[in-house]
Protein backbone atom coordinates (compact mmCIF):
# COMPACT_ATOMS: atom_id res chain seq x y z
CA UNK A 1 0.00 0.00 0.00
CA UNK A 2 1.14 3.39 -0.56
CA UNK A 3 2.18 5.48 2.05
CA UNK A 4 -1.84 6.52 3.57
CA UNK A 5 -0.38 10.30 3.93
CA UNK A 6 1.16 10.68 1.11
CA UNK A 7 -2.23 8.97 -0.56
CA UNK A 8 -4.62 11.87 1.11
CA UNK A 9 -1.71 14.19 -0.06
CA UNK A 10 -1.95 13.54 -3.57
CA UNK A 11 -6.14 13.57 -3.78
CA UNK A 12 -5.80 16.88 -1.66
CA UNK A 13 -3.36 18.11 -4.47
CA UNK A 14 -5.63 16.82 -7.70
CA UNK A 15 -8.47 18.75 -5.84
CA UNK A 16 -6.41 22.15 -5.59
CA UNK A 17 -5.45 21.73 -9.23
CA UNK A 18 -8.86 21.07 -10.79
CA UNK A 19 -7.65 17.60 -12.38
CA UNK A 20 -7.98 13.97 -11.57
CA UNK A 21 -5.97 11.98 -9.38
CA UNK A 22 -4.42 10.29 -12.03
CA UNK A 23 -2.64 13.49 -13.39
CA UNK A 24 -0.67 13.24 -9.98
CA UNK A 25 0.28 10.27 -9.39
CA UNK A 26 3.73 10.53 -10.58
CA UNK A 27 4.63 12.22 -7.85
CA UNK A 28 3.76 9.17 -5.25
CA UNK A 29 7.72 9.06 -5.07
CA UNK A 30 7.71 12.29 -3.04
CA UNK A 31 7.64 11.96 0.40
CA UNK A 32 3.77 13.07 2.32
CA UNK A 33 5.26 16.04 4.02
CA UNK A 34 7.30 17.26 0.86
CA UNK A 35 3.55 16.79 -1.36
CA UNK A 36 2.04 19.23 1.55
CA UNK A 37 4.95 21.50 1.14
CA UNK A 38 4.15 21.57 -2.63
CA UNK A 39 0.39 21.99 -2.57
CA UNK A 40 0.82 24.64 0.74
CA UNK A 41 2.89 26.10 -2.11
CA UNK A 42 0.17 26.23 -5.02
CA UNK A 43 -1.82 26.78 -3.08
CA UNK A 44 -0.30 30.43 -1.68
CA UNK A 45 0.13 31.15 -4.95
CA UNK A 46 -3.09 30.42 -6.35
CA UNK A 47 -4.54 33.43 -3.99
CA UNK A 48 -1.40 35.90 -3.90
CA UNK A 49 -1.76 35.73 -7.65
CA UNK A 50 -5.20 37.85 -7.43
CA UNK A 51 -5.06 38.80 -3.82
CA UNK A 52 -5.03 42.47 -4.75
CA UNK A 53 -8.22 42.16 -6.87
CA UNK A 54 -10.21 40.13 -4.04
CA UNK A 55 -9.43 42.43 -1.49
CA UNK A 56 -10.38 45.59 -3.93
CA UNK A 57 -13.95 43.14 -4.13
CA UNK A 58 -13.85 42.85 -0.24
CA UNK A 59 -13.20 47.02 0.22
CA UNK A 60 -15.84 47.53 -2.46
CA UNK A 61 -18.77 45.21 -0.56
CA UNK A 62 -17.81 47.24 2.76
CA UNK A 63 -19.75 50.22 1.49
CA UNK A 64 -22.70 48.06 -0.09
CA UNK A 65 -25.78 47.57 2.17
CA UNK A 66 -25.07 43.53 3.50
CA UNK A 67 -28.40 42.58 1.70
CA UNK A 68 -27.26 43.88 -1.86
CA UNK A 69 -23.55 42.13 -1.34
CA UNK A 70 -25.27 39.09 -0.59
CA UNK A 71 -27.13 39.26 -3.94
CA UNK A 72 -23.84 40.26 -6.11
CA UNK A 73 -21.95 37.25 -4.34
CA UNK A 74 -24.83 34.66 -4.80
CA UNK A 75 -25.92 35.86 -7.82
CA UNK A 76 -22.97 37.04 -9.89
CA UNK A 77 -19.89 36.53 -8.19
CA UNK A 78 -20.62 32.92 -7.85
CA UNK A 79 -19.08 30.39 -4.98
CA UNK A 80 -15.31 30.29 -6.35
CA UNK A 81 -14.54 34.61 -6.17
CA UNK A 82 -16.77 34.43 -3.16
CA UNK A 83 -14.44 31.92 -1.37
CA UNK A 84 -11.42 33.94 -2.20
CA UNK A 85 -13.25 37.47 -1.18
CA UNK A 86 -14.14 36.33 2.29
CA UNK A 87 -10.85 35.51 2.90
CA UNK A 88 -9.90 39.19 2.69
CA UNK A 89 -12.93 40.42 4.28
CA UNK A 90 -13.32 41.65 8.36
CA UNK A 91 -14.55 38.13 9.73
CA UNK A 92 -17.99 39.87 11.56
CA UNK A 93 -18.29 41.30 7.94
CA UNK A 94 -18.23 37.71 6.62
CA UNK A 95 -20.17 36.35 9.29
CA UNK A 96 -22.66 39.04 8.79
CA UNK A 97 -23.00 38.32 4.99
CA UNK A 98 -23.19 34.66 5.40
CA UNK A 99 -26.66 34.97 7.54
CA UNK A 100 -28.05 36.15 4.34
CA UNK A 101 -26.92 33.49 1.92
CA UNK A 102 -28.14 30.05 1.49
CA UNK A 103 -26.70 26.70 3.07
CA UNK A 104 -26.40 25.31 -0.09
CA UNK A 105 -24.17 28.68 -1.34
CA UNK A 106 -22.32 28.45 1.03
CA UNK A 107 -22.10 24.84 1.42
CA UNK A 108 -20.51 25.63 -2.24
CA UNK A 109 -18.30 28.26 -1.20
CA UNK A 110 -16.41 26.17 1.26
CA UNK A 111 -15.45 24.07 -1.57
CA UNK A 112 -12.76 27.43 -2.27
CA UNK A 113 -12.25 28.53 1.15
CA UNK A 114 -8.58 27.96 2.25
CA UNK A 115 -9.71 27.16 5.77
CA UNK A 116 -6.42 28.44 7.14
CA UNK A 117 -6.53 32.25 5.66
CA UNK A 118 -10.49 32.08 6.85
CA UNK A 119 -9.98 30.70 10.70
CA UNK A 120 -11.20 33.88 12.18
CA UNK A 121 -14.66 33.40 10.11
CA UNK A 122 -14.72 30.24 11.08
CA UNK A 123 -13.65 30.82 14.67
CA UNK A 124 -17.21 32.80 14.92
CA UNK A 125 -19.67 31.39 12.76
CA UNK A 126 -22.71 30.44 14.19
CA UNK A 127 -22.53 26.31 15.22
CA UNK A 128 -26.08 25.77 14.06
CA UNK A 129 -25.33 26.76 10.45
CA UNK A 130 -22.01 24.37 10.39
CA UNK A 131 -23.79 21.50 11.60
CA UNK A 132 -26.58 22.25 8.27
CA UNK A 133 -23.62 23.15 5.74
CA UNK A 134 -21.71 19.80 7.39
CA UNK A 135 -25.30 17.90 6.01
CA UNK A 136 -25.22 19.27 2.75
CA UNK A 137 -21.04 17.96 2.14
CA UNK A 138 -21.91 15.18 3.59
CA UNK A 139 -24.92 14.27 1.15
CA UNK A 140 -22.16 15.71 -2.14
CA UNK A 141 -19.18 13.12 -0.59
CA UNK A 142 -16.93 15.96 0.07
CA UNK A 143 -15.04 14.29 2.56
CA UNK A 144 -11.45 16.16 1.75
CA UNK A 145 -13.15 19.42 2.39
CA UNK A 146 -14.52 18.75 5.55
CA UNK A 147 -11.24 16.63 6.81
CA UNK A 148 -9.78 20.22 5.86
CA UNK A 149 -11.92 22.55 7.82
CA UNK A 150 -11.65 19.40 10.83
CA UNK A 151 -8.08 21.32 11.88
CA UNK A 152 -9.57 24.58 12.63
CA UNK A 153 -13.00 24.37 13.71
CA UNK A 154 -13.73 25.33 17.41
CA UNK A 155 -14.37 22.35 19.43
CA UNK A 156 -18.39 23.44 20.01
CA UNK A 157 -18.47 23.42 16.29
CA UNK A 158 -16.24 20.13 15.61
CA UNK A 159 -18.26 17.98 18.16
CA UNK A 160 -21.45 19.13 16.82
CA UNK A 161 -20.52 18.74 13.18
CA UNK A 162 -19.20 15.24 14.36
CA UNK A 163 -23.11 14.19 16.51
CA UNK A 164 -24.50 15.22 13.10
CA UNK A 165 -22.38 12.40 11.12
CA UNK A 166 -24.39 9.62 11.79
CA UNK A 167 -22.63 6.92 9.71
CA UNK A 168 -19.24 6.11 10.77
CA UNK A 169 -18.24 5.14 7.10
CA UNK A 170 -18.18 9.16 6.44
CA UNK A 171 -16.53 9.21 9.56
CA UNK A 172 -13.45 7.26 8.23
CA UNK A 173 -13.58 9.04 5.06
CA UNK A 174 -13.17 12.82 6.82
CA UNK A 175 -10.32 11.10 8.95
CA UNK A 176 -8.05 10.16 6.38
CA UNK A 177 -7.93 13.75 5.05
CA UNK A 178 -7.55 15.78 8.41
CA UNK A 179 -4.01 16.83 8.99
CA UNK A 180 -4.25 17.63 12.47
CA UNK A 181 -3.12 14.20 14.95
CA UNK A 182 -4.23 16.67 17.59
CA UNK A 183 -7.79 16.94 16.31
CA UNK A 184 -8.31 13.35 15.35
CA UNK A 185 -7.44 12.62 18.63
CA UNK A 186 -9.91 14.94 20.23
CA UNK A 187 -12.95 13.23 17.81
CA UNK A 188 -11.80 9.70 18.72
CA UNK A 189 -11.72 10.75 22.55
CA UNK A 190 -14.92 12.38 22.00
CA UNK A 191 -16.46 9.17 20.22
CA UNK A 192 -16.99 6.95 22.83
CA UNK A 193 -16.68 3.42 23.03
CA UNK A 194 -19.72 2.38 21.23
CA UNK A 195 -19.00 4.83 18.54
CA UNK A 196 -15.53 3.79 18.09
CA UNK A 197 -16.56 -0.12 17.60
CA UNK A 198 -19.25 1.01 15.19
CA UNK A 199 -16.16 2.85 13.08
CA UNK A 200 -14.59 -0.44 13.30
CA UNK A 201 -17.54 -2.50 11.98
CA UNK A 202 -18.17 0.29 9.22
CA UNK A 203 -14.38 -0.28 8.24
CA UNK A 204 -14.80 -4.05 8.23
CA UNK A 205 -18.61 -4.55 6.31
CA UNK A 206 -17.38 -1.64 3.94
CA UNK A 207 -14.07 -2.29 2.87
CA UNK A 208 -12.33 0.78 4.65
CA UNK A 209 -9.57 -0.41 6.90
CA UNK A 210 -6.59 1.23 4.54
CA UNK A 211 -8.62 4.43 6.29
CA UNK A 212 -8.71 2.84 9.61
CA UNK A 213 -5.02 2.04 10.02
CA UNK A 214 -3.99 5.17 7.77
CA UNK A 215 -5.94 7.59 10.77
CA UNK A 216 -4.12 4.94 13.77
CA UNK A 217 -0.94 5.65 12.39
CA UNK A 218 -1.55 9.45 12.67
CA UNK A 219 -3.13 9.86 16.12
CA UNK A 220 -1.31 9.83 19.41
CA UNK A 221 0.26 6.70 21.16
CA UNK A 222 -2.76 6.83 23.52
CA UNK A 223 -5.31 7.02 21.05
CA UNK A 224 -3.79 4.59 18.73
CA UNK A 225 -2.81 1.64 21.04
CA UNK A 226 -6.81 1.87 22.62
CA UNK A 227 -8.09 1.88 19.07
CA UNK A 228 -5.94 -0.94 17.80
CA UNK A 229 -6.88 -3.14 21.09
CA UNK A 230 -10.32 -2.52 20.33
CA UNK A 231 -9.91 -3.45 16.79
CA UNK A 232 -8.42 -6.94 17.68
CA UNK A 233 -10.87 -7.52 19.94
CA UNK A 234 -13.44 -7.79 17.69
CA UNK A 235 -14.88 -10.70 16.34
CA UNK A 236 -13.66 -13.17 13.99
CA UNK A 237 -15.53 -12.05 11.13
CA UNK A 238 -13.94 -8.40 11.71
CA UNK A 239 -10.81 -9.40 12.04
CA UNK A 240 -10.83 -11.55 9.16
CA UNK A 241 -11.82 -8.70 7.04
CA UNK A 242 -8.44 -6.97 8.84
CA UNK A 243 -6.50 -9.93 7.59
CA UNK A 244 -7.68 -9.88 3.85
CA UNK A 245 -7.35 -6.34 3.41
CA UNK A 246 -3.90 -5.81 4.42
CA UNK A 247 -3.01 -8.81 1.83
CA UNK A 248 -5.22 -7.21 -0.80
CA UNK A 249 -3.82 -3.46 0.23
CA UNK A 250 -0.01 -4.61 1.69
CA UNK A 251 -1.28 -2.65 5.24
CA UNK A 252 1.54 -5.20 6.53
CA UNK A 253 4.39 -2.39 6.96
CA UNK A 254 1.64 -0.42 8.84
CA UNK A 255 0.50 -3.25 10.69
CA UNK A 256 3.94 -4.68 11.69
CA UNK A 257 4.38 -0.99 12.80
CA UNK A 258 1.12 -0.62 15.07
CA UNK A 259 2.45 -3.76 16.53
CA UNK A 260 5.08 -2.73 18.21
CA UNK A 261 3.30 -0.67 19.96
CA UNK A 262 0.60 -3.30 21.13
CA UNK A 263 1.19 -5.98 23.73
CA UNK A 264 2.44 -9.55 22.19
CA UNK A 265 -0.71 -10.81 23.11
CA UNK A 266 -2.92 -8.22 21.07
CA UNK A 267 -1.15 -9.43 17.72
CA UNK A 268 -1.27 -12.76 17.96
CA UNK A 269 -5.08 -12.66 18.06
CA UNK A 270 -4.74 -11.30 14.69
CA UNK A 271 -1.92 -14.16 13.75
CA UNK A 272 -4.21 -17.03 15.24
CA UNK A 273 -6.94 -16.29 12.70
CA UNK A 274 -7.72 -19.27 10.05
CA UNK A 275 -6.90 -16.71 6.86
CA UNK A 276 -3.45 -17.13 7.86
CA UNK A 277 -3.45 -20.66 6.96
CA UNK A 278 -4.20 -19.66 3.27
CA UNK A 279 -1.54 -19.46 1.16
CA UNK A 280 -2.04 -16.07 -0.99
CA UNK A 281 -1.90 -14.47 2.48
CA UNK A 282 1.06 -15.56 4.12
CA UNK A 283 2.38 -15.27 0.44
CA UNK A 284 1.73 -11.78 0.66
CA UNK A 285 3.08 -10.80 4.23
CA UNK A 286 6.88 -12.36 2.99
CA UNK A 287 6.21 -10.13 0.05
CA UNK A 288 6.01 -7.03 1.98
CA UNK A 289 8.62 -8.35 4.10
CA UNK A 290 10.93 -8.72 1.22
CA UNK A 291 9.46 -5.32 -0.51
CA UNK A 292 9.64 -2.80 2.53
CA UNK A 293 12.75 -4.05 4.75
CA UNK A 294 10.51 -5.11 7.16
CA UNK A 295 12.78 -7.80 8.82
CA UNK A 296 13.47 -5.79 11.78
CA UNK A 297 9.48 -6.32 12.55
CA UNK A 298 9.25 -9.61 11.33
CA UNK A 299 11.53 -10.49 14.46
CA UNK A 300 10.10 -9.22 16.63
CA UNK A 301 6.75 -10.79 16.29
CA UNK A 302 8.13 -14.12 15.54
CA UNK A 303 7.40 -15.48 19.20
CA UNK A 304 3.64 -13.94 19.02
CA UNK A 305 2.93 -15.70 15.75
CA UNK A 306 3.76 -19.01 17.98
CA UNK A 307 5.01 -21.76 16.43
CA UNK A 308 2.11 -23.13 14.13
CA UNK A 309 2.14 -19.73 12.54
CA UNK A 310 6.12 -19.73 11.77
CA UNK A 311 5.66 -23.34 10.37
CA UNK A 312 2.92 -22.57 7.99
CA UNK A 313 5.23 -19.08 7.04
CA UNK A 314 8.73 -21.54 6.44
CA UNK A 315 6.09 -24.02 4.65
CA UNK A 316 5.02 -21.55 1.97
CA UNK A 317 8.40 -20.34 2.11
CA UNK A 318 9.74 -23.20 0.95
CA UNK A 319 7.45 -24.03 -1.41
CA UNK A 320 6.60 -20.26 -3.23
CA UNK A 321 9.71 -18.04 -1.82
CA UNK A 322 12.78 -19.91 -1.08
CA UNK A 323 15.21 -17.34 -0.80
CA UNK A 324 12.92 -15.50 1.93
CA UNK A 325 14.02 -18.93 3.71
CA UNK A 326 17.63 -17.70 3.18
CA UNK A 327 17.42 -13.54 3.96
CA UNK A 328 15.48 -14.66 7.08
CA UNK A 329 18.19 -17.21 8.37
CA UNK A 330 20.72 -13.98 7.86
CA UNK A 331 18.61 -11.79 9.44
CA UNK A 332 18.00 -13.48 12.64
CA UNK A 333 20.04 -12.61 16.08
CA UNK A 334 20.66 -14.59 18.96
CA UNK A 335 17.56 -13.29 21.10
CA UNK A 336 15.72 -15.94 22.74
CA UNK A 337 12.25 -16.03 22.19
CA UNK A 338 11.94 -16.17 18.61
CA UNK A 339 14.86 -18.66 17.97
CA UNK A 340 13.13 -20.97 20.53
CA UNK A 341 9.65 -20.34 18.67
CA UNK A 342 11.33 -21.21 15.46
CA UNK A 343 13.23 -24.46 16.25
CA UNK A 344 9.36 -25.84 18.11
CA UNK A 345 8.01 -24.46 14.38
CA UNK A 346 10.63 -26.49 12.49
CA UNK A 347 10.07 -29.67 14.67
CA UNK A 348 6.59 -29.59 13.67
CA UNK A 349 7.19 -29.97 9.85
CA UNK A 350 7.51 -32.56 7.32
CA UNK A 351 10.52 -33.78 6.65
CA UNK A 352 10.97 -32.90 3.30
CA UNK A 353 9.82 -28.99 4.07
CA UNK A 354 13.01 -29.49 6.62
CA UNK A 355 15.15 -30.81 3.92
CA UNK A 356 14.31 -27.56 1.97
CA UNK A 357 14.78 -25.19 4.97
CA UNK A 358 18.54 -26.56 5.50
CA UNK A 359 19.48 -26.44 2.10
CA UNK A 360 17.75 -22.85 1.59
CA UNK A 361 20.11 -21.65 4.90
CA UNK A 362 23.93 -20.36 4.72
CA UNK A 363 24.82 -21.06 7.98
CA UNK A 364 22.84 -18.75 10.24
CA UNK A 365 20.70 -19.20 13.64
CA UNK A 366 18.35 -20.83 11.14
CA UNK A 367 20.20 -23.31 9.79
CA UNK A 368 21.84 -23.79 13.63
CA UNK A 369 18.15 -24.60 14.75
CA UNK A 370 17.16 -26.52 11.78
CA UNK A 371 20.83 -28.86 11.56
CA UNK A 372 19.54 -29.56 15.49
CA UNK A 373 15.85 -30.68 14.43
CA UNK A 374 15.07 -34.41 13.54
């Protein structure tokens, strides 16, 4: 899976530039923070460009009656020029002018806010007219503008915007576009536990768990290790859906990652389930492995896999990715737990699957352990 930041990063970036994502994507090489930098950098210059003529518009409306500027921005100016005036407008002004638009206008309008340059607007505009514009994006799918407007809301406004979402699929959606680990960590808090489960469901029935462990990676340690628990504690079904996504989606670099900051115990629920018996999958975690340097990890969750889970991943080794067999027998160190874990995994096999592990070794702890078996 690509990076999940540098994934919201490029969509945020094909939305600033009026194109489709697939106009961008050569620039999934670039780091997430470096594709912020660059659309932070469009961005500033898509409104310096004209600045001079939106704030002549914003001067100009100060001397119109509120009524009439309403009409010129709804009915000539249009949502785009009106997005870029209110930036450069006195925030009660804006405020002022807003009471006499429509939700749907400016439901529109925030499509061209920068919600940065308008935070004092937004800093006093009236909650119950957030919560209504929040209805209207949500009914259009505009989930990267409201993940935008997430980081500077006032926390009255956020909480009620977020009681209004009522299905924790759009929930998911805003997250993985809100740039703020601060804020998402405030929403989760604010969630509650039932709310929080019914995310993880919504992830699970409707294929959304790249969103799921894109948001755990960005929230605080706090936030991410109680939402991961909670995840693996979940039912089989649920976690099955876990397991098939990250081989469909490679989530296995983020997933090795969350791990180490779970107890051993909380991954090997995950390891225990039947879909790791299935070939294609534990096909696809030595892939990853092998793809992302992810040996490191690997090692460290050899002795939660437990030994029938290190068998079947040597098995399909063997018989799909034999020189896996080999990098992993170099990569190994002399701590305890796995090597023990891996010598009760290589008792349990055939002995021709043996036979292949010895000859795939060159003389590492793996071929120490598996010269000592049978």
């Amino acid at each position: 899976m690509r990076d999940a930041a540098t994934r919201a990063e490029l969509v945020k970036l094909a939305r600033i530039l009026d194109t489709d994502l697939d106009n961008v994507e050569y620039l999934a090489y670039m780091e997430a923070s470096r594709l912020r930098a660059l659309r932070e950098g469009i961005t500033d210059a898509l409104f310096e460009k004209f600045r001079s003529s939106f704030a002549g518009f914003a001067r100009l409306s100060s001397f119109l009656p509120l009524a009439i500027s309403a009409r010129i921005s709804q009915r000539v100016l249009g949502p785009t020029l009106s997005g870029r005036i209110a930036g450069e407008m006195p925030a009660a002004r804006a405020i002022e002018m807003a009471a006499k638009l429509s939700d749907s206008f400016l439901a529109e309008t925030c499509l061209q806010l920068d919600p940065v340059r308008a935070r004092p607007i937004i800093a006093g505009f009236p909650v119950d007219r957030a919560v209504a514009i929040t209805h209207i994006l949500l009914e259009r799918g505009e989930y990267i503008t409201m993940g935008r407007f997430v980081d500077v809301l006032p926390r009255e406004t956020l909480f009620a915007a977020t009681d209004a979402i009522r299905n924790e699929a759009d929930l998911l959606q805003i997250s993985f576009f809100v740039e703020s680990s601060e804020r998402l960590d405030q929403v989760i808090e604010y969630l509650g536990i039932q709310r929080r489960e019914a995310v993880i469901q919504a992830a699970a029935t409707q294929d959304l768990w790249p969103e799921v462990i894109g948001t755990l990676l960005r929230i605080g340690l706090k936030a991410r290790v109680a939402l991961a628990e909670l995840a693996l504690a979940q039912n089989a079904a649920t976690l099955d859906s876990l397991i098939r996504a990250a081989a469909a989606n490679d989530l296995w670099p983020a997933l090795l990652q969350l791990a180490g900051d779970l107890p051993g115990n909380a991954i090997a629920s995950l390891s225990q389930q039947p879909a790791f018996d299935e070939s294609a999958v534990v096909r696809s975690v030595i892939d990853s492995v092998v793809a992302n340097d992810l040996w490191s990890a690997l090692r460290s969750q050899l002795a939660s896999m437990g030994p029938a889970r290190c068998a079947r991943l040597l098995e399909v080794a063997c018989a799909e990715r034999a020189p896996f067999i080999a990098e992993l027998d170099a990569r190994l160190d002399n701590t305890p737990a796995p090597l023990e874990t891996l010598k009760t995994a290589l008792e349990s096999l055939m002995p021709s699957t043996l036979a292949k592990v010895r000859a795939a070794c060159n003389h590492g702890h793996l071929a120490t352990l598996a010269e000592q078996t049978g």
